[in-house]
C-alpha atoms as a PDB file:
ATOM      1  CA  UNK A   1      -2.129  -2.834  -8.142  1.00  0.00           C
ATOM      2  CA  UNK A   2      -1.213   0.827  -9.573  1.00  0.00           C
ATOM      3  CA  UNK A   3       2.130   1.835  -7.344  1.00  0.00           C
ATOM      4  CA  UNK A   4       0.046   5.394  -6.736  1.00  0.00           C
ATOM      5  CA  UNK A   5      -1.981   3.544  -4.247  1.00  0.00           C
ATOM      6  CA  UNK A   6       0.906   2.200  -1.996  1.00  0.00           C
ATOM      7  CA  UNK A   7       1.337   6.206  -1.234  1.00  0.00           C
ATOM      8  CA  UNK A   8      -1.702   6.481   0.467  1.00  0.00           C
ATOM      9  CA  UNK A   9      -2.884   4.708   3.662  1.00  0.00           C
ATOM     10  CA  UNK A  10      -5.634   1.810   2.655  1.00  0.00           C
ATOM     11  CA  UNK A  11      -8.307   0.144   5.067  1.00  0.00           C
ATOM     12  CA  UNK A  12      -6.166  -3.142   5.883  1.00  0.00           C
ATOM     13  CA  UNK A  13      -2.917  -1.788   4.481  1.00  0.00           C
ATOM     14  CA  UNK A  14      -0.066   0.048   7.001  1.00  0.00           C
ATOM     15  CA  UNK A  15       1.183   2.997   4.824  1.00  0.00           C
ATOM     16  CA  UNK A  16       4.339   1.941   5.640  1.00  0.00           C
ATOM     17  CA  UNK A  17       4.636  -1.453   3.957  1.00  0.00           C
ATOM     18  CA  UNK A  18       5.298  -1.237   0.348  1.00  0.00           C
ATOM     19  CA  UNK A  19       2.247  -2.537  -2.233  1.00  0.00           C
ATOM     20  CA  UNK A  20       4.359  -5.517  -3.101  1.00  0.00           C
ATOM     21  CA  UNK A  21       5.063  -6.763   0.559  1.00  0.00           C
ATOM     22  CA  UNK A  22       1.888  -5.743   1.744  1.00  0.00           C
ATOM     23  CA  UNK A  23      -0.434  -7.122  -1.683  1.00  0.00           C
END
């Protein structure tokens, strides 16, 4: 997934956990 996303809080995603950890 694009890294710009990780900045931003998604539905089903805690801002705080990085894109790779989280996805």
């Amino acid at each position: 997934r694009p890294a710009g996303l990780a900045a931003a809080p998604r539905r089903g995603r805690p801002a705080r956990a990085p894109a790779g950890s989280a996805d």
